[in-house]
N, C-alpha and C. Protein backbone atom coordinates (compact mmCIF):
# COMPACT_ATOMS: atom_id res chain seq x y z
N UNK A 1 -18.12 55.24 28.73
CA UNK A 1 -19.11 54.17 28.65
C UNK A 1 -20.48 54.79 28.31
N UNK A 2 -20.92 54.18 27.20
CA UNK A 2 -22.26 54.98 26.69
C UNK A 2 -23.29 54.37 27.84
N UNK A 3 -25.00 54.93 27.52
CA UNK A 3 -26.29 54.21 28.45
C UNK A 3 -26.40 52.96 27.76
N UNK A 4 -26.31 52.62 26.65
CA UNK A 4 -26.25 50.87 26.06
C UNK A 4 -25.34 50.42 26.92
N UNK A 5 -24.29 50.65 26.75
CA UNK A 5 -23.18 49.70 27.19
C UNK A 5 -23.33 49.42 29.04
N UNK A 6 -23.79 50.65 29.94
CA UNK A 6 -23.91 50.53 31.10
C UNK A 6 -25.43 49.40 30.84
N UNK A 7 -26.40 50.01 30.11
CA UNK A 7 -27.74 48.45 30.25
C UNK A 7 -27.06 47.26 29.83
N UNK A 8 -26.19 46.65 28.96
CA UNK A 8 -26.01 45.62 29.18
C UNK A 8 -25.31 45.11 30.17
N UNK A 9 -24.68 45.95 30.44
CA UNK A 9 -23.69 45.13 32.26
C UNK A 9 -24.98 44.44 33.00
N UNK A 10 -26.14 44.89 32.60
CA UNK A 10 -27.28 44.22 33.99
C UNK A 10 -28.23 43.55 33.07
N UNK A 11 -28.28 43.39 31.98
CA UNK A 11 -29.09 42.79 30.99
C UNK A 11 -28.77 41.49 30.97
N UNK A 12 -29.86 40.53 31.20
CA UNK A 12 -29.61 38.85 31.44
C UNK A 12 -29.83 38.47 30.22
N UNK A 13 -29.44 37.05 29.66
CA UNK A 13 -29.15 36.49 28.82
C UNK A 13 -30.93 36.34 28.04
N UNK A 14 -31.93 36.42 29.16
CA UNK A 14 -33.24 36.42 28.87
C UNK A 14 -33.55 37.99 27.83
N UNK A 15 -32.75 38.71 27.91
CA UNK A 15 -33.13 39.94 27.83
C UNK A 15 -33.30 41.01 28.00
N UNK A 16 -34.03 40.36 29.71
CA UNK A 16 -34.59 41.57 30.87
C UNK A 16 -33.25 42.30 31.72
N UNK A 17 -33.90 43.32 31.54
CA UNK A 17 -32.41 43.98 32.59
C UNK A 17 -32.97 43.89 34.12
N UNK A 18 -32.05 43.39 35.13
CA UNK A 18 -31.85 43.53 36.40
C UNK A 18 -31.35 43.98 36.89
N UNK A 19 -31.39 45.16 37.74
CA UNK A 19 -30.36 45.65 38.64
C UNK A 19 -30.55 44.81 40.14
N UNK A 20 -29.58 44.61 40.97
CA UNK A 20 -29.55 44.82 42.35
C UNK A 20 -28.51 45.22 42.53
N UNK A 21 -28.34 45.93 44.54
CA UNK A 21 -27.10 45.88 45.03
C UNK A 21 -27.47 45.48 46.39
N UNK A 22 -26.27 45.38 47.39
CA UNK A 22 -26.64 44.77 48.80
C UNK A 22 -27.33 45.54 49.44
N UNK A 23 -28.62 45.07 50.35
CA UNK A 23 -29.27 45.87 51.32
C UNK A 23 -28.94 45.74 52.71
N UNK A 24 -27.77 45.14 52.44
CA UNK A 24 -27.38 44.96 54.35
C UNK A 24 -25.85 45.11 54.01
N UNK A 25 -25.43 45.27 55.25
CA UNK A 25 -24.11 45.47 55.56
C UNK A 25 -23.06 43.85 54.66
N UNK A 26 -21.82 43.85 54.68
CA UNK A 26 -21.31 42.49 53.84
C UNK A 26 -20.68 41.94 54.82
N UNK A 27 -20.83 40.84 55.43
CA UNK A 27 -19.79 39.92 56.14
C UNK A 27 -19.34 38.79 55.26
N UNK A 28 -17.78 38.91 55.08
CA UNK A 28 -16.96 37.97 53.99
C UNK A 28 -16.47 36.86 55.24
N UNK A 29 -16.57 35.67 54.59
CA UNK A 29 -15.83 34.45 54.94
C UNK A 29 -15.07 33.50 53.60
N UNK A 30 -13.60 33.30 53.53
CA UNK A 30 -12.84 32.92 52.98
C UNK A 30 -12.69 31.56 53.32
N UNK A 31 -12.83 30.32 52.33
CA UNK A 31 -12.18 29.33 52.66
C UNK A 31 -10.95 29.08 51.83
N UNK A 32 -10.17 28.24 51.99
CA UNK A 32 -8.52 27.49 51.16
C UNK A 32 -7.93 28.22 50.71
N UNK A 33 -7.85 29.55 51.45
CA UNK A 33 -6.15 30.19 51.42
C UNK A 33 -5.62 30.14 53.06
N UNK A 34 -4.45 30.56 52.53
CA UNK A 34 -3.37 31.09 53.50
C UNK A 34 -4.37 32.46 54.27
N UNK A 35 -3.34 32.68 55.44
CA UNK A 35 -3.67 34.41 55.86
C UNK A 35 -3.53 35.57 55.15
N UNK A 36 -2.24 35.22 54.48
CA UNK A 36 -1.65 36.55 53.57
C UNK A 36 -2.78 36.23 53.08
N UNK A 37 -3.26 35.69 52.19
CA UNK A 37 -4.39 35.99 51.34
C UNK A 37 -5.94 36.04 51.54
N UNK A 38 -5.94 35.74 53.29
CA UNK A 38 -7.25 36.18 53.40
C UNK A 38 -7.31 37.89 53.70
N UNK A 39 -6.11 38.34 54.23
CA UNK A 39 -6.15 39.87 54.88
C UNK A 39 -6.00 40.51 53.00
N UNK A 40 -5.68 40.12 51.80
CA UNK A 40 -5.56 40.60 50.80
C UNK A 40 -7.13 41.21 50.00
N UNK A 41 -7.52 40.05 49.98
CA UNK A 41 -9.37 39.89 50.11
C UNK A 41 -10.12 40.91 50.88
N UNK A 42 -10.19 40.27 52.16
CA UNK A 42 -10.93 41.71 53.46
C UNK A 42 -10.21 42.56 53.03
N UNK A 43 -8.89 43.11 52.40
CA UNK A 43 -8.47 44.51 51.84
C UNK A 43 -9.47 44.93 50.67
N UNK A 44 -9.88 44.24 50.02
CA UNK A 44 -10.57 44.30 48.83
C UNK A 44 -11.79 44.58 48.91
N UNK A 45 -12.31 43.92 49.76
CA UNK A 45 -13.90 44.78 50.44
C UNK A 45 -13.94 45.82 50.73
N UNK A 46 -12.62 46.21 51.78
CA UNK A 46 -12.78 47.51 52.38
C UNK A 46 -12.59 48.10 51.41
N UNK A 47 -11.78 48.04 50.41
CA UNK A 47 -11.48 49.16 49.21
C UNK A 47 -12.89 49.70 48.65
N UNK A 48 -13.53 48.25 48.14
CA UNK A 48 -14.96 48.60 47.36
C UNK A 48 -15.84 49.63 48.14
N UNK A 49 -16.08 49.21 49.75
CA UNK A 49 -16.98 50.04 50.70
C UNK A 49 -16.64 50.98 51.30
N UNK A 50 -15.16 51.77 50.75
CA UNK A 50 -14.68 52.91 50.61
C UNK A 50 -15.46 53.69 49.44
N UNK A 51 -15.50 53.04 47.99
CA UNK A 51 -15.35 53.51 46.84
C UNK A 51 -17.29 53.44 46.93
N UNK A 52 -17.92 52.57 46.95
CA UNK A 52 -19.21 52.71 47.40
C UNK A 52 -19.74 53.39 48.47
N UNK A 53 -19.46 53.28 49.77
CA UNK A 53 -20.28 53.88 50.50
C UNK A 53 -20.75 52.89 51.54
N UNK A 54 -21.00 51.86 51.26
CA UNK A 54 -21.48 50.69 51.54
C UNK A 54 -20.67 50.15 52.89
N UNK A 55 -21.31 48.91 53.77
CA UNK A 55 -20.48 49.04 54.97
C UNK A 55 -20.57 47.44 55.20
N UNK A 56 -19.31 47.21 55.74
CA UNK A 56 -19.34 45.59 56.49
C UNK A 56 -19.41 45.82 57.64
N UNK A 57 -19.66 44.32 58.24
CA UNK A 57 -20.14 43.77 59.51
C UNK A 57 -19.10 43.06 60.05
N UNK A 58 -19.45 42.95 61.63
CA UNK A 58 -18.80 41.58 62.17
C UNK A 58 -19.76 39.97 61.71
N UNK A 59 -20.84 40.49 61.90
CA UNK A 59 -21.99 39.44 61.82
C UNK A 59 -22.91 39.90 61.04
N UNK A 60 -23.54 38.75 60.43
CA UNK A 60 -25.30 39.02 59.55
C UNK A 60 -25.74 38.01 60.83
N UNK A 61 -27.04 38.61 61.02
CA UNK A 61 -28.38 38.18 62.38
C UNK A 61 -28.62 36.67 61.72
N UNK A 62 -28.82 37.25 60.46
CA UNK A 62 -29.36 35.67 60.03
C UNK A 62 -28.32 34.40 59.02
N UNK A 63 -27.44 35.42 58.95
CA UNK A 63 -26.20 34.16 58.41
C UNK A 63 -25.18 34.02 58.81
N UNK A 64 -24.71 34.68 59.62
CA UNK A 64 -23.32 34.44 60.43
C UNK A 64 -22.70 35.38 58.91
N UNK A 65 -22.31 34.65 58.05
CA UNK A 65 -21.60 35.38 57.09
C UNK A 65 -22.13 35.59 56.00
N UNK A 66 -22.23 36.45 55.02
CA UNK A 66 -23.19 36.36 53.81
C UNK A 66 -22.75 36.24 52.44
N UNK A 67 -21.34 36.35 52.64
CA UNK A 67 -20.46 36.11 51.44
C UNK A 67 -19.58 34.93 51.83
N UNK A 68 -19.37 34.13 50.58
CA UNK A 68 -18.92 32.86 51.49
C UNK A 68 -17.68 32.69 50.12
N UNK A 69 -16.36 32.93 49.89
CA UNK A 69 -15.51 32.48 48.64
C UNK A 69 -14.74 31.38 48.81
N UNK A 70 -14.90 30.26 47.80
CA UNK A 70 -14.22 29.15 48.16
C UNK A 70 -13.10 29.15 47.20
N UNK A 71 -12.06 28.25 48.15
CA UNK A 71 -10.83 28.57 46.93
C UNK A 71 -10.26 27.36 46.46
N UNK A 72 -10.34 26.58 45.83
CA UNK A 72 -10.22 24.99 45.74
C UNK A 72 -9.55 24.64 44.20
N UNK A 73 -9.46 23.41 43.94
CA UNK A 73 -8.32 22.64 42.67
C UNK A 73 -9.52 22.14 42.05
N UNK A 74 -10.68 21.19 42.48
CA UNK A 74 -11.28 20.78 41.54
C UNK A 74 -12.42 21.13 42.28
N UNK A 75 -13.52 20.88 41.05
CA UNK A 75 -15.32 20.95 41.69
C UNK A 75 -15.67 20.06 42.75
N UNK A 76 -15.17 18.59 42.43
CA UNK A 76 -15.90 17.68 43.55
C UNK A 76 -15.36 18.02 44.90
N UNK A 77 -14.73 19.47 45.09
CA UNK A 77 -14.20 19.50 46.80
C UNK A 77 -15.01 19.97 47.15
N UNK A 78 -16.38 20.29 46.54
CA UNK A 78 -17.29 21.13 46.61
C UNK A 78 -18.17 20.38 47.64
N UNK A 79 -18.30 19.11 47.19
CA UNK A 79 -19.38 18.15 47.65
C UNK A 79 -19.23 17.59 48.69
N UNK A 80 -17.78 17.89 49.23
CA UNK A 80 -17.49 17.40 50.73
C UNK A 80 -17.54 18.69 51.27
N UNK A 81 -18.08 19.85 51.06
CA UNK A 81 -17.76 20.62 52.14
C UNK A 81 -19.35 20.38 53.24
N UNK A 82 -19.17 20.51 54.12
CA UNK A 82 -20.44 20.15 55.06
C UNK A 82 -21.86 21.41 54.65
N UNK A 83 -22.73 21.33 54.27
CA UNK A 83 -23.84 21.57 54.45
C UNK A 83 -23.73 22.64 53.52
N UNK A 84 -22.77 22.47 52.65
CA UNK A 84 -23.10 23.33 51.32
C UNK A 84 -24.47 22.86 50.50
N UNK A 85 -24.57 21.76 50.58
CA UNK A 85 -25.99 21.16 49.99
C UNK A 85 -27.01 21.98 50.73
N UNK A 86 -27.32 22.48 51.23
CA UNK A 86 -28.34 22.83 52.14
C UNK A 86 -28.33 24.42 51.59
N UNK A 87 -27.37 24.82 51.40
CA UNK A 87 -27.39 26.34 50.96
C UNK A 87 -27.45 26.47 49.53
N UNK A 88 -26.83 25.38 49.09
CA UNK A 88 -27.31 26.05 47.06
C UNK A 88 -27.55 25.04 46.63
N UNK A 89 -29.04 24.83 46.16
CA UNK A 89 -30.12 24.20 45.74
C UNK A 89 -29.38 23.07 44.06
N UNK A 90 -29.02 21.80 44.54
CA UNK A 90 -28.79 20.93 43.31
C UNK A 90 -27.50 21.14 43.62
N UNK A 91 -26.60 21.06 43.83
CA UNK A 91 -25.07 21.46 44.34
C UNK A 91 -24.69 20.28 43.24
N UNK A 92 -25.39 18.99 43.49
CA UNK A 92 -24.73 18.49 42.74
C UNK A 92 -24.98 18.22 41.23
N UNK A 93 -25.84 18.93 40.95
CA UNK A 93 -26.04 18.89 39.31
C UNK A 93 -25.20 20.17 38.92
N UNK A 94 -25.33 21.12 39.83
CA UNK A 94 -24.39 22.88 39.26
C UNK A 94 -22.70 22.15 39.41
N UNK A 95 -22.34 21.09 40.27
CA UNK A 95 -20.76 20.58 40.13
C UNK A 95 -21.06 19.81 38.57
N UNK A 96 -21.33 18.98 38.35
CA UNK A 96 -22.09 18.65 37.00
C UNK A 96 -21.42 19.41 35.88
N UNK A 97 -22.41 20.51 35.80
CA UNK A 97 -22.04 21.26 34.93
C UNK A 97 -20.94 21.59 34.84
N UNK A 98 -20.17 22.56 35.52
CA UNK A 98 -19.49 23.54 35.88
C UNK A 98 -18.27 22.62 35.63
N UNK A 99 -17.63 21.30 36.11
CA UNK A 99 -17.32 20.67 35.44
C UNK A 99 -17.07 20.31 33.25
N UNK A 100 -18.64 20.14 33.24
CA UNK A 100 -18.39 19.79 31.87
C UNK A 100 -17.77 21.09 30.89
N UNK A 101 -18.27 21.91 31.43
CA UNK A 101 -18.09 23.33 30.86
C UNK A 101 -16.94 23.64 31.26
N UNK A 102 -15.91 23.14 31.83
CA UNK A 102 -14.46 23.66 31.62
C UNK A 102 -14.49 25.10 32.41
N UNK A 103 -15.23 25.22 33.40
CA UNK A 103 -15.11 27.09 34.01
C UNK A 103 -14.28 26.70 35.08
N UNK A 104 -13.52 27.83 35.47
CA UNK A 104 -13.27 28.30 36.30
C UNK A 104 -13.88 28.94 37.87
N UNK A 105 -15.04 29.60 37.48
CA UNK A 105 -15.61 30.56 38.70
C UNK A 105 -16.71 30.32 38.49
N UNK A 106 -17.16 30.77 39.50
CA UNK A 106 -19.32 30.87 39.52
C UNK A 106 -19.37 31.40 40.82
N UNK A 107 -20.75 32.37 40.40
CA UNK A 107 -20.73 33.04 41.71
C UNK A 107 -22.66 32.54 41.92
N UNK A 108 -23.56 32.65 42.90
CA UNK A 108 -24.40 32.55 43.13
C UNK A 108 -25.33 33.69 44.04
N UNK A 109 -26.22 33.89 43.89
CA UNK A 109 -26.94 34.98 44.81
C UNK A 109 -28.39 34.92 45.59
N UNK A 110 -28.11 35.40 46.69
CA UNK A 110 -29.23 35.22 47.40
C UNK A 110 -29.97 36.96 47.39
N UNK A 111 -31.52 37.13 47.43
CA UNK A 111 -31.88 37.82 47.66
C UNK A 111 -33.04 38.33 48.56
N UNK A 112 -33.41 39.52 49.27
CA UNK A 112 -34.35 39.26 50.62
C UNK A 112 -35.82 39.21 49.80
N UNK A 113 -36.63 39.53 50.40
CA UNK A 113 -37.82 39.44 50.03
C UNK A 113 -38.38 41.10 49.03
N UNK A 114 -37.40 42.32 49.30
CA UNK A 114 -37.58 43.53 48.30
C UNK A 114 -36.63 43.24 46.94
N UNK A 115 -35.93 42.09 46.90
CA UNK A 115 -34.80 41.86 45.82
C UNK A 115 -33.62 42.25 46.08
N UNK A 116 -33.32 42.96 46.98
CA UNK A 116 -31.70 43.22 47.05
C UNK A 116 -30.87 41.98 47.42
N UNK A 117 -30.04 42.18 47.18
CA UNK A 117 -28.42 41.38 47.51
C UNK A 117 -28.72 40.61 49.00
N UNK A 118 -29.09 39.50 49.32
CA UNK A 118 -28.94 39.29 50.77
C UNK A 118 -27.69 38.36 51.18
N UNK A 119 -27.18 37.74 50.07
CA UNK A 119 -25.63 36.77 50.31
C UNK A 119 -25.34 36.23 49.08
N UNK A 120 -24.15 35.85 48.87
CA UNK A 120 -23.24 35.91 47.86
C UNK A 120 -22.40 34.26 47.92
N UNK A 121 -22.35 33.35 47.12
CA UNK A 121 -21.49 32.16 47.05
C UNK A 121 -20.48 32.53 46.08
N UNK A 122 -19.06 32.37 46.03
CA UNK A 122 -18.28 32.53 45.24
C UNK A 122 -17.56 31.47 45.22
N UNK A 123 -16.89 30.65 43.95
CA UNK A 123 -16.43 29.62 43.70
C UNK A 123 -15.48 29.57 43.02
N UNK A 124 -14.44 29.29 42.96
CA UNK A 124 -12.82 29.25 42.54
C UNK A 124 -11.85 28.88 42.15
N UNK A 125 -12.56 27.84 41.11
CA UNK A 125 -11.62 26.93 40.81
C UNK A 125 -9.79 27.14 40.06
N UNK A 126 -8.84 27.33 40.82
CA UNK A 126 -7.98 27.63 41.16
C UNK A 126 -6.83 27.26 39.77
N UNK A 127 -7.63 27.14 38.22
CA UNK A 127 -6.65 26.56 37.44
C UNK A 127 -5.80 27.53 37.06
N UNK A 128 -4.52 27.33 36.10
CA UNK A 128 -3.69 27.95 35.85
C UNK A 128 -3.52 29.19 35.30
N UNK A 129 -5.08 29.83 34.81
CA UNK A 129 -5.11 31.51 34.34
C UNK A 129 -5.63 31.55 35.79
N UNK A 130 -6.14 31.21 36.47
CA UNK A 130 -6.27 32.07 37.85
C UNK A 130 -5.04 32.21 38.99
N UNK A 131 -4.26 30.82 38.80
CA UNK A 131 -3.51 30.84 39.75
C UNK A 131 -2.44 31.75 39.18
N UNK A 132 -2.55 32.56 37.99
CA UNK A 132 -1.10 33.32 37.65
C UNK A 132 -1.21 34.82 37.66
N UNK A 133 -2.54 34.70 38.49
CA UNK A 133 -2.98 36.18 38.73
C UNK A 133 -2.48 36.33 39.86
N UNK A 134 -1.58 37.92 39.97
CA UNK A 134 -1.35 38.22 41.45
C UNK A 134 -2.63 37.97 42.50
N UNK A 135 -2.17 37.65 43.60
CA UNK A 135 -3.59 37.95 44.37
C UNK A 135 -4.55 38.88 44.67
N UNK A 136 -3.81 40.19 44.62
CA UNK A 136 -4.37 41.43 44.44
C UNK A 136 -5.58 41.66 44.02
N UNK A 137 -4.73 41.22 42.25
CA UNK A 137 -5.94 41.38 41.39
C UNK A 137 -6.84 40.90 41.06
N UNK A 138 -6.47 39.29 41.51
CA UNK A 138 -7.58 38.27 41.68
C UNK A 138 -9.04 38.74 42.62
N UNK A 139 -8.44 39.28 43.95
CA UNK A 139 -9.09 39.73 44.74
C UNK A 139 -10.11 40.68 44.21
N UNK A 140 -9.46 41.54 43.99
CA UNK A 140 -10.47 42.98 43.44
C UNK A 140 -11.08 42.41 42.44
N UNK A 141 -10.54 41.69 41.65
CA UNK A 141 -11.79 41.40 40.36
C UNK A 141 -13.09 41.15 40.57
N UNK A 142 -12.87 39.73 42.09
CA UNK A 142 -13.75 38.51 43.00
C UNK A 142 -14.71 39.45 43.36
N UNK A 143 -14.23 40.63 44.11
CA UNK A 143 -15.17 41.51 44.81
C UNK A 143 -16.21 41.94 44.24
N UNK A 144 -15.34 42.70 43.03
CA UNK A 144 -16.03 44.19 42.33
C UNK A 144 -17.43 43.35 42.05
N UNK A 145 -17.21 41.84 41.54
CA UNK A 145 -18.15 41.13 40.77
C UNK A 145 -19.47 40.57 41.84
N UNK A 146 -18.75 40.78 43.02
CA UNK A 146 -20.43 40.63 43.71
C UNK A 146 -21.07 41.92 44.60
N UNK A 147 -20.28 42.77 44.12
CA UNK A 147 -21.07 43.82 44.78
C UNK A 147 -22.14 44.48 44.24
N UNK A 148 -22.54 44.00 43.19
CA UNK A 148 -23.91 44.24 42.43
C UNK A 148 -24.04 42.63 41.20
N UNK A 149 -24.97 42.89 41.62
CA UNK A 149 -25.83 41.93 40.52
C UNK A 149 -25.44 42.03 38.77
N UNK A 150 -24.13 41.83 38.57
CA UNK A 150 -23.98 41.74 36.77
C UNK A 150 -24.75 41.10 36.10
N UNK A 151 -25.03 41.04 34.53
CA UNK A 151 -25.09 40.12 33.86
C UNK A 151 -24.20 39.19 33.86
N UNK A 152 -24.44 38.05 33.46
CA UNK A 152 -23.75 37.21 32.93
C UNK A 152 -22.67 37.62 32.06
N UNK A 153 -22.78 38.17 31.15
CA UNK A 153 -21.65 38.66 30.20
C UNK A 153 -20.88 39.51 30.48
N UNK A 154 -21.37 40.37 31.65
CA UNK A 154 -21.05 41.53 31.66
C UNK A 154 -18.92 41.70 31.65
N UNK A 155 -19.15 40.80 32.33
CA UNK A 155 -17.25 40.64 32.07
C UNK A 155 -16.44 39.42 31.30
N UNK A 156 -17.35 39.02 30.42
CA UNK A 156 -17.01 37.94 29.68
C UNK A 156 -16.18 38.15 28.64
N UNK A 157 -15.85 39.88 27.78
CA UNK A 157 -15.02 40.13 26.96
C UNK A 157 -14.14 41.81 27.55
N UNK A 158 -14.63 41.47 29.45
CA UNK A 158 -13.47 43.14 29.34
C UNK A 158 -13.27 42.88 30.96
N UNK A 159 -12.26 42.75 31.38
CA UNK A 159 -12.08 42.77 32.87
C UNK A 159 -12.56 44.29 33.78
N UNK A 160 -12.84 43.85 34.84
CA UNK A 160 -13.63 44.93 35.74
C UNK A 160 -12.12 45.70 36.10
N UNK A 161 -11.06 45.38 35.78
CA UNK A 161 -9.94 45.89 36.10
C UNK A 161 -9.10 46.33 34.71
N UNK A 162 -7.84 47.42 35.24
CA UNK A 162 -7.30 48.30 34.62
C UNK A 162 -5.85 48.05 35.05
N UNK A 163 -4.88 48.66 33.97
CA UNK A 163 -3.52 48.19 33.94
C UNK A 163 -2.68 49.75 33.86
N UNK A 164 -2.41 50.62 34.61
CA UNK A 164 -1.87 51.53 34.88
C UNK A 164 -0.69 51.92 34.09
N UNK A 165 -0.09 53.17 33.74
CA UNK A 165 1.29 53.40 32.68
C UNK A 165 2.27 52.37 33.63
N UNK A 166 2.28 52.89 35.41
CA UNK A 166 3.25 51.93 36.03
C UNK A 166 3.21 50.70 36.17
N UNK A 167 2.15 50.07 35.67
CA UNK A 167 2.11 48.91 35.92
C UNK A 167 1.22 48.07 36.88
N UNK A 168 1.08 49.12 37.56
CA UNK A 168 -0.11 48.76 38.70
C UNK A 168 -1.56 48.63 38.08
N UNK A 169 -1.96 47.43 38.83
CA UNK A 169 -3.48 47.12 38.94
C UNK A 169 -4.91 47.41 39.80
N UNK A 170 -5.39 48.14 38.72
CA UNK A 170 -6.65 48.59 39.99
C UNK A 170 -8.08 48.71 39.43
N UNK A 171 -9.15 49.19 39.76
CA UNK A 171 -10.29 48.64 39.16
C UNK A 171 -10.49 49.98 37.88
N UNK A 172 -11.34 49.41 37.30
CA UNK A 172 -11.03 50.47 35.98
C UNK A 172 -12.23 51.37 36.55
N UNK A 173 -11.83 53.00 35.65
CA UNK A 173 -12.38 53.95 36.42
C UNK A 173 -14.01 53.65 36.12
N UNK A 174 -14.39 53.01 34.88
CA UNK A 174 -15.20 53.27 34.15
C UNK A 174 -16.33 52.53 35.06
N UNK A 175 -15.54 51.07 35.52
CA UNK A 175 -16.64 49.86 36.26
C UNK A 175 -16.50 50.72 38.12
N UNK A 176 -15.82 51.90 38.11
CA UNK A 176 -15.51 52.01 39.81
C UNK A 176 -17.02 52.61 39.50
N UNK A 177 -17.18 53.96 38.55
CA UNK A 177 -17.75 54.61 38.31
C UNK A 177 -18.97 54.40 38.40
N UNK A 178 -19.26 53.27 37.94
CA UNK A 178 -20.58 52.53 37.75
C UNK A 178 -21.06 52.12 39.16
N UNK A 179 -20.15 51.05 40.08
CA UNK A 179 -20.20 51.14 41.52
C UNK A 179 -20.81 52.03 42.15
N UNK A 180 -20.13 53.12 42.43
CA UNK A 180 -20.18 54.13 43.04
C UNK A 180 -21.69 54.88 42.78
N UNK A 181 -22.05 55.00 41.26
CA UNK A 181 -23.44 55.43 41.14
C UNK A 181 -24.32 54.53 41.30
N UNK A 182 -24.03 53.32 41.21
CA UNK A 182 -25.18 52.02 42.20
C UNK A 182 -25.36 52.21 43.51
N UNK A 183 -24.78 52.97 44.21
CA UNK A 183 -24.80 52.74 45.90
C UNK A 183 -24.97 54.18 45.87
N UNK A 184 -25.06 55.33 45.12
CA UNK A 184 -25.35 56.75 45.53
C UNK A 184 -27.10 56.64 46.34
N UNK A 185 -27.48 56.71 47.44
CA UNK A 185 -29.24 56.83 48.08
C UNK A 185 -29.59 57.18 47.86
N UNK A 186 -29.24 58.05 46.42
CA UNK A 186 -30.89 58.39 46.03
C UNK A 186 -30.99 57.51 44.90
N UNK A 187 -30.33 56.34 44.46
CA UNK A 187 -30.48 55.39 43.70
C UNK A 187 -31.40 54.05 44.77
N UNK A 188 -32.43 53.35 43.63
CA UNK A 188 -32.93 52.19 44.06
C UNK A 188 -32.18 51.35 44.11
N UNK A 189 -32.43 49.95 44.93
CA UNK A 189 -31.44 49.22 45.62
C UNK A 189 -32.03 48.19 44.41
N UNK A 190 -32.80 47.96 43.91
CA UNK A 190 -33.45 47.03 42.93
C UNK A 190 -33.87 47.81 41.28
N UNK A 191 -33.76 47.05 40.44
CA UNK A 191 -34.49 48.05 39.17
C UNK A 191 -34.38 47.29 37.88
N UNK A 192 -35.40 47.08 37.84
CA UNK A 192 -36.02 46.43 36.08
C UNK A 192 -36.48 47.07 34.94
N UNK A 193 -36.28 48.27 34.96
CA UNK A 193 -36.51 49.14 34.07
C UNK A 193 -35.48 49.66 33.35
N UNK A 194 -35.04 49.81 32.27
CA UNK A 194 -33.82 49.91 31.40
C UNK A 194 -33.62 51.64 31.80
N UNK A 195 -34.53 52.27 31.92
CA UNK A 195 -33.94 53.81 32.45
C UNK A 195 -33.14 53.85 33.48
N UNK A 196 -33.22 52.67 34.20
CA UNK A 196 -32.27 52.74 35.40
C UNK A 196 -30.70 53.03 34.66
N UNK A 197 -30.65 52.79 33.67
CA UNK A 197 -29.28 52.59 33.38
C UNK A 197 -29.08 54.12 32.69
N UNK A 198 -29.71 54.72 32.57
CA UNK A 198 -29.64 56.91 32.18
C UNK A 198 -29.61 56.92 33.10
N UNK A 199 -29.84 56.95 34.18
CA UNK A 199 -29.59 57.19 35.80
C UNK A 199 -28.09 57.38 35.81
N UNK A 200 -28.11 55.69 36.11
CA UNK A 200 -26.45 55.27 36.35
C UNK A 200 -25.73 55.91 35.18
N UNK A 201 -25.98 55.86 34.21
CA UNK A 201 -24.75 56.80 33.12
C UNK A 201 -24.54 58.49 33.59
N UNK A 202 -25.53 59.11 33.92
CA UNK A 202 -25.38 60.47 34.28
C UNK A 202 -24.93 60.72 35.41
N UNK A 203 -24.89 59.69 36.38
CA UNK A 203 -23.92 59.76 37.78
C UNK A 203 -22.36 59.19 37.39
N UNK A 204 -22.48 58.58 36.62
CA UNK A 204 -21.41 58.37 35.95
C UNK A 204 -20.18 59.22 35.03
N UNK A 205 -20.93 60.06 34.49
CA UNK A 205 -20.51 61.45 33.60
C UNK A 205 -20.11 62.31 34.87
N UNK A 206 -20.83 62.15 36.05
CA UNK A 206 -20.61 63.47 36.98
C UNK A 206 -18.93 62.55 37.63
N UNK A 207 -19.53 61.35 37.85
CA UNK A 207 -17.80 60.78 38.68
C UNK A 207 -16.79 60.62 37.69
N UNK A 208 -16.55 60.66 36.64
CA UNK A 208 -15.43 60.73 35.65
C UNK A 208 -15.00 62.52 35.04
N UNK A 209 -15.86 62.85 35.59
CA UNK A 209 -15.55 64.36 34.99
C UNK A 209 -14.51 64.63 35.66
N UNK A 210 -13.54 64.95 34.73
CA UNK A 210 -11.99 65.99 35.71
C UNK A 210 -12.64 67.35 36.17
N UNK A 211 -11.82 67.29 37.84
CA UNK A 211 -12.38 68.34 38.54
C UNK A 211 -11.84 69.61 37.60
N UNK A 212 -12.61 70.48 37.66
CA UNK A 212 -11.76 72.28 36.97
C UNK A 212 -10.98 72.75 38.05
């Protein structure tokens, strides 16, 4: 992955490049699965905050949970859930859309007052290219994608995941890579400056290098 290609993963549709990643620990809450598939998920965190560095909680002080993934058939189940209005601003103009536009997913982000990551909405609409994804991989995809602040595009023509000679699915080295040098401390937790992304490429060159 060249330094272009890592700046556009964080480059918004405006232009401007954004970085964030989380400044607090992650507490996940799952709604409309089964168990098997909530312990599949919390597997999927722990994987990432293995591969990052990064750490979950029992509790956030100020949200009970800060990642919230909903897993549902259509948008308007959205509008009965209790006091989702209260947490993402126009709920019902973003069902609106999201609707007309034929999507699938949307994720939303909260951030503290330095810009980092402070909570995460994830949304799921459950149609037939999602539902024919193992859960696995569904999972890891869900994750990888809020553990930093993407662009918009950023996975619009290449999945954050990889397809193994055996067959197995796991996150591709290239997007782990990228992870992993987002959460290294001596990296900023915030960054609007396109050098951020020579940063992240040269920590990147060091985590893909085969050991000698």
């Amino acid at each position: 992955m060249t330094p272009q290609e890592i700046e556009q993963l964080f480059t918004r549709a405006d232009g401007n490049y954004l970085f964030a990643r989380w400044g607090r620990p992650i507490v996940p809450i799952v709604f409309g699965v089964q168990d098997e598939t909530l312990s599949i998920v919390k597997g999927a965190f722990e994987a990432l905050c293995v591969l990052t560095g990064h750490k979950m909680a029992e509790t956030d002080p100020e949200l009970g949970s800060n990642v919230m993934m909903f897993f549902f058939r259509d948008w308007d189940e959205l509008l009965g859930v209790p006091d989702l209005g209260r947490l993402i601003d126009g709920l019902d103009d973003l069902v609106g859309r999201l609707k007309a536009s034929g999507a699938n997913q949307y994720r939303v982000f909260r951030f503290d007052k330095g810009g980092s990551i402070q909570a995460s909405f994830v949304f799921l609409r459950m149609d037939k290219a999602l539902a024919e994804q193992p859960a696995e991989d569904l999972a890891l995809s869900q994750v990888a994608q809020v553990f930093l602040l993407w662009s918009e595009a950023a996975f619009a023509n290449r999945s954050p995941l990889a397809k193994l000679e055996n067959g197995q699915v796991v996150l591709h080295p290239e997007i782990g890579a990228v992870l992993s040098a987002a959460y290294d401390p001596l990296m900023p937790a915030v960054a609007q400056d396109k050098s951020h992304a020579l940063r992240l490429f040269a920590r990147c060159q060091t985590a893909l290098r085969p050991e000698e």
